[in-house]
Protein backbone atom coordinates (compact mmCIF):
# COMPACT_ATOMS: atom_id res chain seq x y z
CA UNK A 1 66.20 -193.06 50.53
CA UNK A 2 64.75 -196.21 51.11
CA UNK A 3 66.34 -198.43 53.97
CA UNK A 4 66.18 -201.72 54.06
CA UNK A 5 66.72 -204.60 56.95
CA UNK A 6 65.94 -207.94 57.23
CA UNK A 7 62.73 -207.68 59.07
CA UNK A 8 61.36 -206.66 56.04
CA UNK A 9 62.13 -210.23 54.72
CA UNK A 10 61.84 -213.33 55.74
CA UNK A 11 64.62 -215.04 58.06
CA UNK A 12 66.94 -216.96 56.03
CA UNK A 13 66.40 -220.30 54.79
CA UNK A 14 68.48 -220.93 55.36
CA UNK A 15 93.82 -237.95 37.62
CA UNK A 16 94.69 -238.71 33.90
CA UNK A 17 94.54 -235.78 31.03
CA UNK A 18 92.74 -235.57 28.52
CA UNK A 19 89.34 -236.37 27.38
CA UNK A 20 88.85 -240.32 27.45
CA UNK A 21 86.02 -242.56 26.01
CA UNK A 22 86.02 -245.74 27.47
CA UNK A 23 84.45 -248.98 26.95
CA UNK A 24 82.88 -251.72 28.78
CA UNK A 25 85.03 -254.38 30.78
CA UNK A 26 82.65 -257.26 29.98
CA UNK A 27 82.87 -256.95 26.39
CA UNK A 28 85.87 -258.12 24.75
CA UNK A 29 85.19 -257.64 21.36
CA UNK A 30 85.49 -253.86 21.49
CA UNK A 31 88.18 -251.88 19.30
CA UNK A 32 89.95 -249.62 21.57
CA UNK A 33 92.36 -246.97 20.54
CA UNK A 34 94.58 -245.00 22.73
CA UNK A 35 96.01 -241.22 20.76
CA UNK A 36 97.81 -239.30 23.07
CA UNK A 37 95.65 -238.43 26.36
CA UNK A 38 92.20 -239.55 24.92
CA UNK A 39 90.90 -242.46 24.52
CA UNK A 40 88.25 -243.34 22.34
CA UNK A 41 86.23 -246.65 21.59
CA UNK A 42 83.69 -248.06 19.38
CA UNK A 43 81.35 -250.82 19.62
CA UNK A 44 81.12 -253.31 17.07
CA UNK A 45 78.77 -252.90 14.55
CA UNK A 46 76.34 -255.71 15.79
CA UNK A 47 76.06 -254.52 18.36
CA UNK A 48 75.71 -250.86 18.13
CA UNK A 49 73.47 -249.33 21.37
CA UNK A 50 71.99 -245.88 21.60
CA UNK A 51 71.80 -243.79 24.55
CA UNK A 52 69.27 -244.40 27.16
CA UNK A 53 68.90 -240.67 28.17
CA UNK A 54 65.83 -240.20 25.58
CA UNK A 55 66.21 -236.72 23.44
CA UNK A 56 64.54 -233.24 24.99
CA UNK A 57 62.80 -231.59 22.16
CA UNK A 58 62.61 -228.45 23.46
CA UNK A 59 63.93 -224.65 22.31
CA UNK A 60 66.09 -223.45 24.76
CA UNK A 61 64.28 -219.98 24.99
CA UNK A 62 60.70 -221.15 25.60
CA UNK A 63 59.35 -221.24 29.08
CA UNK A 64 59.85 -224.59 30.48
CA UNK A 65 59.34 -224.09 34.10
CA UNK A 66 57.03 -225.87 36.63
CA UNK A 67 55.59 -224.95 39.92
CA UNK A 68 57.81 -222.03 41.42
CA UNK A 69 56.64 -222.71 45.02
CA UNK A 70 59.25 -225.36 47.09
CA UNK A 71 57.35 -228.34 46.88
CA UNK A 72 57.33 -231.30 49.73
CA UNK A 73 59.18 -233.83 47.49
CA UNK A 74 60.20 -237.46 49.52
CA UNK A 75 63.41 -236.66 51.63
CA UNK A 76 64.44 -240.25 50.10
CA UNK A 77 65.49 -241.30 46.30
CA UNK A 78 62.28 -242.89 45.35
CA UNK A 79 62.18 -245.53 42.57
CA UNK A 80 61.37 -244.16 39.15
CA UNK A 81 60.19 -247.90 37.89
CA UNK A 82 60.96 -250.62 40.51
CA UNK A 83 62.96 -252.30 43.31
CA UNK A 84 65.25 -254.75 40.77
CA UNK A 85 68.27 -256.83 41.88
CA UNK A 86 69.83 -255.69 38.57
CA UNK A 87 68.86 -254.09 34.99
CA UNK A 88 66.95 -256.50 32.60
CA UNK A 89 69.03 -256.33 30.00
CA UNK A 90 71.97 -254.22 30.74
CA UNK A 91 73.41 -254.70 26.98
CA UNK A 92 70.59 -253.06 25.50
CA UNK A 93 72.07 -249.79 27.22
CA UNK A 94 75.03 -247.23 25.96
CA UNK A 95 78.16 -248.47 27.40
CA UNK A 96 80.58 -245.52 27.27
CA UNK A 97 82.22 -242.75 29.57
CA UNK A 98 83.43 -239.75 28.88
CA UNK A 99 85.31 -238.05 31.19
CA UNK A 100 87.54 -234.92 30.92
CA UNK A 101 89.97 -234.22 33.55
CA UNK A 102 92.39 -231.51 31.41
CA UNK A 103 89.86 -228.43 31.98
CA UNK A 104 91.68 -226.06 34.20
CA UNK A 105 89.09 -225.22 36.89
CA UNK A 106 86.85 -228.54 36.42
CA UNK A 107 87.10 -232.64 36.21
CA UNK A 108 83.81 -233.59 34.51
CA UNK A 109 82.91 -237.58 33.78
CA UNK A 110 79.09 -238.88 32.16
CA UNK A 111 78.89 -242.50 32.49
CA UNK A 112 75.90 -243.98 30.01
CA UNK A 113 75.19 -247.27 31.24
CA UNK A 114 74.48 -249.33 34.19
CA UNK A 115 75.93 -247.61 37.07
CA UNK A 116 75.62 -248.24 41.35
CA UNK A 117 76.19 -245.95 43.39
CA UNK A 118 76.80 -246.32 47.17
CA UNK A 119 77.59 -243.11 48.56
CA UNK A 120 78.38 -244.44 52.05
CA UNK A 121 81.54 -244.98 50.71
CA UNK A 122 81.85 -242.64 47.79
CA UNK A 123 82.05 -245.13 44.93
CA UNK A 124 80.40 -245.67 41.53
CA UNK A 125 80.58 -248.88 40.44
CA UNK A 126 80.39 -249.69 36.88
CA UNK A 127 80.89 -252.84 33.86
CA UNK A 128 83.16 -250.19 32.06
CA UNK A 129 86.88 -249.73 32.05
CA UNK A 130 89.75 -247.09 32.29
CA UNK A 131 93.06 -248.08 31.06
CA UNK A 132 94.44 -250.59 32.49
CA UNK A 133 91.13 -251.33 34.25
CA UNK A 134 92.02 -248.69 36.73
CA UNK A 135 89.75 -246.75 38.74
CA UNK A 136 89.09 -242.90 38.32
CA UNK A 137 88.64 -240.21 41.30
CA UNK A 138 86.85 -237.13 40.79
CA UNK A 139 85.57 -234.31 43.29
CA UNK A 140 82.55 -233.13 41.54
CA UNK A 141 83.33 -229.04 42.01
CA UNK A 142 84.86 -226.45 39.72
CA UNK A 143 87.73 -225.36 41.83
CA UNK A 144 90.89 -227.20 40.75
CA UNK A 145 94.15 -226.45 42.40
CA UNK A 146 92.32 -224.19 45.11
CA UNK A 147 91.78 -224.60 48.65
CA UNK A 148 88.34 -225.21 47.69
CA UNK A 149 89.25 -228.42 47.00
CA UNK A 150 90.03 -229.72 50.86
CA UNK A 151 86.27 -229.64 51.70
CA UNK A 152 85.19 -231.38 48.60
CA UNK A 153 84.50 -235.10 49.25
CA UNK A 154 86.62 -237.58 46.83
CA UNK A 155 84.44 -239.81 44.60
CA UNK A 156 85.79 -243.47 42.53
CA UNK A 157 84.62 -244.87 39.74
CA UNK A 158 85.25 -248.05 40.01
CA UNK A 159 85.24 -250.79 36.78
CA UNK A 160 84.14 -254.39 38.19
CA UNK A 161 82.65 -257.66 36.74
CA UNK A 162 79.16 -258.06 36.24
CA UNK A 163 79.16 -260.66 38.79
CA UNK A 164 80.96 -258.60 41.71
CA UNK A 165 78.95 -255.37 41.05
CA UNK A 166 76.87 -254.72 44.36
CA UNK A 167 73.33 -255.43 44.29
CA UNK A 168 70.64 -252.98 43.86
CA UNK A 169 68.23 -251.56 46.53
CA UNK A 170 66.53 -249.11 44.58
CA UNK A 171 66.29 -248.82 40.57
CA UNK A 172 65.65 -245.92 39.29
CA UNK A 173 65.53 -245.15 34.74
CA UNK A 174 65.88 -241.26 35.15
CA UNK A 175 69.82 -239.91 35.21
CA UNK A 176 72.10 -238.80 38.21
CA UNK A 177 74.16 -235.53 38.74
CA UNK A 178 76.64 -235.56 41.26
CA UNK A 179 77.75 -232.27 42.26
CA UNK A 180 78.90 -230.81 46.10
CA UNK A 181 78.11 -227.71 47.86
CA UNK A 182 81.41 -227.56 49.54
CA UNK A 183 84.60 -225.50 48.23
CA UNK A 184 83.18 -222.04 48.66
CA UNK A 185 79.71 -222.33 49.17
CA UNK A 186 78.39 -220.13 51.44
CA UNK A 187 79.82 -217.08 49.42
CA UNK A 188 77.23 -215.63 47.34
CA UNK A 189 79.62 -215.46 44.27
CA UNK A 190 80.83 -218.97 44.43
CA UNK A 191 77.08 -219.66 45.09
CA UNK A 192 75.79 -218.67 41.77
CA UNK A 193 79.37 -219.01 39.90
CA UNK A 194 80.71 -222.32 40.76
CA UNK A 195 77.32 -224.42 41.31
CA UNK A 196 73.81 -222.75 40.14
CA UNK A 197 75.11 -221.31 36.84
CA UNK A 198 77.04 -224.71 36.34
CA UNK A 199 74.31 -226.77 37.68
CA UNK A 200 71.86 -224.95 35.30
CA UNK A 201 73.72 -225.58 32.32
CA UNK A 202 74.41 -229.20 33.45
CA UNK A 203 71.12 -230.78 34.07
CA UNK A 204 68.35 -227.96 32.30
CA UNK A 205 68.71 -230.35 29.05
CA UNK A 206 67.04 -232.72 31.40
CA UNK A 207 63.43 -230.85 31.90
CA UNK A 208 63.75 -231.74 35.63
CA UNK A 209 63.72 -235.98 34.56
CA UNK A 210 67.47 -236.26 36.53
CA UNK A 211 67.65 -236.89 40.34
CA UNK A 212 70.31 -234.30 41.66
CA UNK A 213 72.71 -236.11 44.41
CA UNK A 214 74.30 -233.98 46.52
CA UNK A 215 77.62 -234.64 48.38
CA UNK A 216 78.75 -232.14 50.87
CA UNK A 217 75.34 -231.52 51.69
CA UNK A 218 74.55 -228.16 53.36
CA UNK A 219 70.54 -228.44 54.95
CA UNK A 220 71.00 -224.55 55.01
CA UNK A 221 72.59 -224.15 51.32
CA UNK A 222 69.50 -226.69 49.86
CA UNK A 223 67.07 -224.10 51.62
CA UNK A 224 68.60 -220.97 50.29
CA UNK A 225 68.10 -222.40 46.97
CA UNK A 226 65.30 -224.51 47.02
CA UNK A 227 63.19 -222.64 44.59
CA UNK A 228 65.98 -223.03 41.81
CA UNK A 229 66.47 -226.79 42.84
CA UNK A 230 62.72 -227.37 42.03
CA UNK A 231 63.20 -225.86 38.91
CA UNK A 232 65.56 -227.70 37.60
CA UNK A 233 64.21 -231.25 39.18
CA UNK A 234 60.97 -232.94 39.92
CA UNK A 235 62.51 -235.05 42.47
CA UNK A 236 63.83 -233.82 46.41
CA UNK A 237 67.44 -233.17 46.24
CA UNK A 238 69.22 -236.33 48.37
CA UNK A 239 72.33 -235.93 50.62
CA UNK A 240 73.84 -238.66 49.03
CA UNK A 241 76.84 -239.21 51.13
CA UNK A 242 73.87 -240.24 54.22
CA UNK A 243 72.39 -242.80 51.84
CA UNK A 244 73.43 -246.21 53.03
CA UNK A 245 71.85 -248.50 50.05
CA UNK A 246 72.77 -249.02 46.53
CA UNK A 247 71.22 -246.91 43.94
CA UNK A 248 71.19 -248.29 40.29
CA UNK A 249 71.11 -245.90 37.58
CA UNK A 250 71.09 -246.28 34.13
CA UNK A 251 73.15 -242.89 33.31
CA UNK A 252 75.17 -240.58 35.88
CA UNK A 253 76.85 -237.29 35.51
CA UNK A 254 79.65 -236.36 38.41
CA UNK A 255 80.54 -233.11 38.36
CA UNK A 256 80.08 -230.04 36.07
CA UNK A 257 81.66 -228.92 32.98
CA UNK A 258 82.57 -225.05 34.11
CA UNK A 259 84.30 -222.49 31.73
CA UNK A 260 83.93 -218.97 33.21
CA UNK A 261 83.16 -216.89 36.14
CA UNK A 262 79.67 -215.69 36.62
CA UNK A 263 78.46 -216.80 33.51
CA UNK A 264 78.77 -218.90 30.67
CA UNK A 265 81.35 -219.36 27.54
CA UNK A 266 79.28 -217.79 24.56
CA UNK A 267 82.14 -219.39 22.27
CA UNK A 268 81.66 -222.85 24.10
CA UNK A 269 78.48 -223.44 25.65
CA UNK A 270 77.37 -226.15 27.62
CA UNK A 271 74.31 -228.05 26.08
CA UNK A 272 74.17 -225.01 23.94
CA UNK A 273 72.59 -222.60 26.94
CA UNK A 274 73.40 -219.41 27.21
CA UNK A 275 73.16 -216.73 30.13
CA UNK A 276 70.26 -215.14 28.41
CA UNK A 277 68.73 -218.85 29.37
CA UNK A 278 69.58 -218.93 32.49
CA UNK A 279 68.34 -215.04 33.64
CA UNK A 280 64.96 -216.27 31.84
CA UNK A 281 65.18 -219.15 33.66
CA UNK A 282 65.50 -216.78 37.02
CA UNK A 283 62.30 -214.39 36.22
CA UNK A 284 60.47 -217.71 35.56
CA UNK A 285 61.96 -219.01 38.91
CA UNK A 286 61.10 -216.38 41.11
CA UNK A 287 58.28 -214.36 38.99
CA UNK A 288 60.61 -211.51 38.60
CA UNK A 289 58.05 -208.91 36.83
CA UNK A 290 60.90 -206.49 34.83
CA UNK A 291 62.67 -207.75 31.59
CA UNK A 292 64.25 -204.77 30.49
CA UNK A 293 64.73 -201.11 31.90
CA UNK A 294 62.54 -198.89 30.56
CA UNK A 295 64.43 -195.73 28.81
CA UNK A 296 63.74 -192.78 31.27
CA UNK A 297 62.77 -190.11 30.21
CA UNK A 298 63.15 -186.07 31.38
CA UNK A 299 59.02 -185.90 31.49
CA UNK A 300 58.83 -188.82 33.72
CA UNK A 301 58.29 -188.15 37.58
CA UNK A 302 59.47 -191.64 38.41
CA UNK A 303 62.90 -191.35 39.57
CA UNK A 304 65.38 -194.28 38.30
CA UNK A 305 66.29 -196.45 41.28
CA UNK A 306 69.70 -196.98 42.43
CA UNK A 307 70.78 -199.63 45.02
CA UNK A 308 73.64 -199.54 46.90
CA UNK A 309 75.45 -202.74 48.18
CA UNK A 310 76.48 -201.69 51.76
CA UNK A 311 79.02 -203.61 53.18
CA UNK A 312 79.79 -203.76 56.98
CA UNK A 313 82.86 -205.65 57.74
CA UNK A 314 85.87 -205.35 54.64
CA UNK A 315 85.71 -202.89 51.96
CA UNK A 316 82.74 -200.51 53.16
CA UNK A 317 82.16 -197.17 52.04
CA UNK A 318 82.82 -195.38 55.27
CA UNK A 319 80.90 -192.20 53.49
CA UNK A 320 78.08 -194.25 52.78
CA UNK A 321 75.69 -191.36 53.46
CA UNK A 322 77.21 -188.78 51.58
CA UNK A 323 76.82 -190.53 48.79
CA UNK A 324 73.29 -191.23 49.40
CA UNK A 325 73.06 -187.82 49.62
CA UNK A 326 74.70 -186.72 46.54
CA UNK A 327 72.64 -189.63 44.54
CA UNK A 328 69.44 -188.38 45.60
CA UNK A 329 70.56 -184.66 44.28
CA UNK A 330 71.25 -185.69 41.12
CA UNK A 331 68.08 -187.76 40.52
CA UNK A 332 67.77 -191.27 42.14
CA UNK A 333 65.30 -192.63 44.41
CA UNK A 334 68.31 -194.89 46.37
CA UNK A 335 68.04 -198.16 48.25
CA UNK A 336 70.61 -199.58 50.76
CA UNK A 337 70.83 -203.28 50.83
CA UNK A 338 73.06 -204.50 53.91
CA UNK A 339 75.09 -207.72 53.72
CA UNK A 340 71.92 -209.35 56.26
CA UNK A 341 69.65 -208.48 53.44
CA UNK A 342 71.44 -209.98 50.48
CA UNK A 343 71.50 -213.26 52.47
CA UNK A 344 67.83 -213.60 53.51
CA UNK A 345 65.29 -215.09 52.11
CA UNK A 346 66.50 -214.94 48.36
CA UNK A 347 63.02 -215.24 46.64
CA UNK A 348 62.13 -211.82 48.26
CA UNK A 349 65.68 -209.78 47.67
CA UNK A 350 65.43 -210.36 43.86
CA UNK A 351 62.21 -209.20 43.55
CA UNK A 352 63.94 -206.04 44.77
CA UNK A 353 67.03 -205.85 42.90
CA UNK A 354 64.64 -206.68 39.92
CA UNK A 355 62.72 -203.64 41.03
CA UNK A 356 66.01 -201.44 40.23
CA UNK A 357 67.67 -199.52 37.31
CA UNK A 358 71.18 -199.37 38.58
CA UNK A 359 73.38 -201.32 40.82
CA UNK A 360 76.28 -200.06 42.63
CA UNK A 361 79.15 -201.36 45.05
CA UNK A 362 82.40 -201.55 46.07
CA UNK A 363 84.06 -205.10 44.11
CA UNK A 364 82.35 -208.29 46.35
CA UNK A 365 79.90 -210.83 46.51
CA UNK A 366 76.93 -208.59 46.42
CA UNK A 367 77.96 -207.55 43.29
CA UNK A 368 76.46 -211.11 42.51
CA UNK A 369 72.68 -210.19 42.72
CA UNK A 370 73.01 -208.20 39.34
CA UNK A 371 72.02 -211.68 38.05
CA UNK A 372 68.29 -210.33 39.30
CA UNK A 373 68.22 -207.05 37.25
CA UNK A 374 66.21 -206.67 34.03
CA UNK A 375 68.18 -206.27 31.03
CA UNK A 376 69.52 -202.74 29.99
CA UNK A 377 70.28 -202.11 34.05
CA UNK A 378 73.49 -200.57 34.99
CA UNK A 379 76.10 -201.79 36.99
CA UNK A 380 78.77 -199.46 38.90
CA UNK A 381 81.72 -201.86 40.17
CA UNK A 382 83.93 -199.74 42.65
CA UNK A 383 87.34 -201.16 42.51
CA UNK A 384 89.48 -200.78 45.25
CA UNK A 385 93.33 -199.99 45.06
CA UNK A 386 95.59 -202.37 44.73
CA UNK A 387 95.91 -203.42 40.73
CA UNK A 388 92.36 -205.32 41.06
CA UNK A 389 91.25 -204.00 37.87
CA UNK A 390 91.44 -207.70 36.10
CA UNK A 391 90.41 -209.58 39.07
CA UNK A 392 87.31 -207.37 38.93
CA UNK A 393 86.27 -207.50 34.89
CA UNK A 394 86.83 -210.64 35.10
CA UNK A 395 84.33 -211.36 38.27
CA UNK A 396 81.65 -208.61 37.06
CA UNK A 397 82.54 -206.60 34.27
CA UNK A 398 82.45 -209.72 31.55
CA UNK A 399 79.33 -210.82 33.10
CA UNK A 400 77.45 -208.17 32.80
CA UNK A 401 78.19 -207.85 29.12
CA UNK A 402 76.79 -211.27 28.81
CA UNK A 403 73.95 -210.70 31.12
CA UNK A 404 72.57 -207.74 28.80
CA UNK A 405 74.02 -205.24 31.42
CA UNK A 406 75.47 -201.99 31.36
CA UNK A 407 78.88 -201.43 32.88
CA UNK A 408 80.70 -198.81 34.53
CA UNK A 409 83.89 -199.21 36.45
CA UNK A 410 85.16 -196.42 39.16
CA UNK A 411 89.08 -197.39 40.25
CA UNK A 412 89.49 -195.56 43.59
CA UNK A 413 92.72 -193.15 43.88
CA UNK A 414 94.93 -193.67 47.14
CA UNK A 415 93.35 -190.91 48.61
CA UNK A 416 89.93 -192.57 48.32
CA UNK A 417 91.64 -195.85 50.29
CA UNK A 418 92.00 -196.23 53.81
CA UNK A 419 95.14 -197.93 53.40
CA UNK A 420 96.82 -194.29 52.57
CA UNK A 421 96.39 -193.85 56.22
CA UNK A 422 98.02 -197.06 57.29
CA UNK A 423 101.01 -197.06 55.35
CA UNK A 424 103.62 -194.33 54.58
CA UNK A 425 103.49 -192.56 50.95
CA UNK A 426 106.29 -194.38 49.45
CA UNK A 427 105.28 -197.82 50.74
CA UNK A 428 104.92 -200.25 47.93
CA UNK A 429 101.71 -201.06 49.00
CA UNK A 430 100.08 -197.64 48.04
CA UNK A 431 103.25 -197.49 45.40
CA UNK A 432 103.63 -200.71 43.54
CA UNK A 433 100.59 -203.42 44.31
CA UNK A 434 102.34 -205.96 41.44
CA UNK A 435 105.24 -206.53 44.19
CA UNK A 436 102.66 -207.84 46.70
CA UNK A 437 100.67 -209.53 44.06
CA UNK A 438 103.97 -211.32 43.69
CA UNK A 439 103.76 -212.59 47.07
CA UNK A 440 100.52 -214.53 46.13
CA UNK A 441 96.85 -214.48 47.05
CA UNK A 442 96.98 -214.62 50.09
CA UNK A 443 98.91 -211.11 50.95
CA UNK A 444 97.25 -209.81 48.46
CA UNK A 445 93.81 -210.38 49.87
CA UNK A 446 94.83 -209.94 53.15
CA UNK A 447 96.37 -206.24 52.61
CA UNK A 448 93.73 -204.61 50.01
CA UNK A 449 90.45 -207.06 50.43
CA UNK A 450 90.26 -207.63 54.10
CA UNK A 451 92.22 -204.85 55.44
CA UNK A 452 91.06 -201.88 53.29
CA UNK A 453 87.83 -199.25 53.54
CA UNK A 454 86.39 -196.90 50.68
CA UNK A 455 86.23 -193.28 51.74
CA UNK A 456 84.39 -192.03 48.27
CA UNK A 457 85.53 -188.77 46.27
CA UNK A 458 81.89 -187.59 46.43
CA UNK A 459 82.34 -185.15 43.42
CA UNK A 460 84.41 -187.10 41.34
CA UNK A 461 81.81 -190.14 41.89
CA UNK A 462 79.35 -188.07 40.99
CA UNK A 463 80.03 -188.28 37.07
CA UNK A 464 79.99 -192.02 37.23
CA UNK A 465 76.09 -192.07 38.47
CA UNK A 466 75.62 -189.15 36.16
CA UNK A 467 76.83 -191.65 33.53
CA UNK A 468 74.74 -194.18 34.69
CA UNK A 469 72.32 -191.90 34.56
CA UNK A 470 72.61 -190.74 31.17
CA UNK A 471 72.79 -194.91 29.82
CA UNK A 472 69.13 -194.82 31.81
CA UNK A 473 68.29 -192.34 28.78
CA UNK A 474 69.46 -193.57 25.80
């Protein structure tokens, strides 16, 4: 068994529905039509701009990355052409929004045209209008309707005049993305699921030429993830909500257009990327050496690894050794990674999970670094009781699938939980975990994710990693 700490990493780094068009507020002459919840507009034909965010001819799958190593980019927003009072000729640029606000986890607008933003006060101030000349508010993460929501800083777009828009103090010709690292940042799941993936598939089509604004900025969360931030753009990441002048952009994106956890819609991708992108876009990121899993074979002397996700505080595996024990019988060379491990220095800890054949741990954040394994790797998702079975394909076991993973699911029995010690036999919580579903999220995390430990079946575990073990050689 190999046992891992964190000394042998670095420390740690740390409104309306519908899909509207909408046109400028200057220009009269535009034909607007109003269908249901979307509105659309067109601009006459004498007029008729194209979009200012010049075309990336690139194929998704070939290696676009820069320099891996965190660069020392300008703490500041420089100027991408010059320090201008206003655009030359703002009609020359693509007046339109388009902003959808029905998506059930997400409120996504992209504004092409002259936009200000002053993020002192939150507000994007642009020549084009809503209905009714209205302003729009957005929160730029992909947690609708959760208490996510209540640390994510409220943003307006705001239609004025040409002649009462703010002047500029900085100009700058490459596109914005607004996006926060509130909500549930911090949580390695909601790390990857509700900003990186989403903020890969966002702003790659970009080949780092977009300044990424951050509201809700987190020094700590920027240095976790600074590698993957230079990836994706050649400019510093700005705390935007410090900034106390008026930045003029030509284009701006607030918020993220998010579909699914962990991953991304197949059926429905964004900018046409896929997750097979954006693990390619990982190994180029942090020079992860292993693509696929090599098929292991009964003359080989290497033994396939197997890491463990230990957890310390909810949900741990109170026969942690055991199992090690039993693993190492039937074959694997086994690795613990503790929670202090999974958190540290990031570049480091996927080198390592890279370094692995399966993956294995009871259902949690952890479960998160399978992003980092080669393809053809096998993940083990313990499920604890309490009728978590959908909560946890739907976290892990549909990733995987699109991650080019295997997947094996072990549902503990009550005998397995530590809650059959805390509760009588007949209680509905050992009996009947729909009735406290019923009660809502929060009982139901309360009683069987905070409250419960895994006390493994050793022998009836043991066909699960001899499954996993028999994927390794086919």
């Amino acid at each position: 068994m190999v046992m891992l700490s964190a000394s042998q990493v670095d420390q740690q780094i740390g409104g309306q529905e519908g899909k509207m068009n909408i046109v400028p507020l200057n220009d009269s002459s535009h034909n607007v039509n109003y269908t249901n919840s979307k509105i659309s507009a067109k601009a006459p034909l004498d007029h008729e701009p194209t979009s200012s965010i010049p075309p990336i001819l690139v194929n998704h799958n070939e290696n676009r990355s820069r320099s891996l190593e965190p660069s020392s980019k300008p703490t500041h927003i420089p100027a991408s052409e010059s320090r201008n009072d206003s655009f030359n000729d703002p009609h020359e640029l693509l007046n339109s929004i388009d902003c959808t606000f029905s998506e059930p986890s997400s409120d996504y607008c992209k504004i092409e045209g002259m936009v200000r933003i002053d993020g002192h006060t939150s507000t994007i101030f642009t020549t084009i209008f809503a209905r009714n000349n209205e302003s729009l508010t957005i929160k730029p993460y992909p947690r609708k309707g959760t208490g996510a929501m209540d640390s994510v800083r409220q943003w307006t777009i705001k239609p004025v005049y040409d002649q009462d828009m703010p002047n500029c103090n900085t100009t700058h010709t490459e596109p914005a993305l607004i996006f926060s690292t509130g909500g549930f940042s911090g949580n390695h799941f909601h790390d990857f699921s509700d900003i990186i993936i989403p903020l890969f598939a966002n702003s790659r089509i970009f080949n780092g030429k977009v300044h990424l604004l951050v509201t809700n900025y987190k020094s700590w969360w920027i240095s976790k993830f600074q590698r993957l931030l230079n990836s994706l753009s050649d400019h510093q990441v700005v705390d935007i909500d410090s900034q106390k002048q008026i930045h003029c952009y030509e284009n701006a994106i607030i918020g993220h257009k998010f579909y699914k956890e962990l991953t991304m819609d197949s059926l429905n991708p964004v900018n046409g990327y896929l997750m097979k992108d954006f693990r390619d876009f990982l190994r180029s990121t942090y020079s992860l050496e292993r693509r696929e899993v090599l098929q292991v074979k009964s003359i080989d002397n290497r033994r396939p690894r197997l890491m463990i996700i230990s957890r310390k505080s909810t949900r741990r595996i109170t026969n942690e050794a055991s199992v090690v024990k039993m693993a190492k019988k039937i074959g694997y060379e086994v690795i613990i990674a503790n929670e202090t491990l999974t958190t540290s220095r990031l570049s480091s800890f996927a080198k390592i999970v890279n370094s692995c054949d399966v993956l294995m741990g009871v259902h949690g954040a952890g479960l998160t670094n399978m992003v980092f394994l080669p393809d053809h790797a096998v993940v083990v998702q313990v499920v604890p009781l309490g009728g978590l079975e959908g909560i946890a394909k739907m976290d892990f076991g549909e990733p995987s699938k699109e991650m080019n993973l295997r997947y094996l699911k072990y549902s503990i029995s009550v005998k397995e939980s530590s809650l059959s010690t805390q509760y009588a036999a007949d209680d509905v919580v050992l009996r009947d975990p729909i009735v406290i579903h019923k009660q809502g999220w929060n009982a139901l995390k309360k009683i069987y994710l905070t409250e419960q430990n895994v006390k493994l079946d050793v022998r009836k575990f043991r066909s699960t990693l001899l499954k996993a073990l028999k994927l390794l050689h086919h």
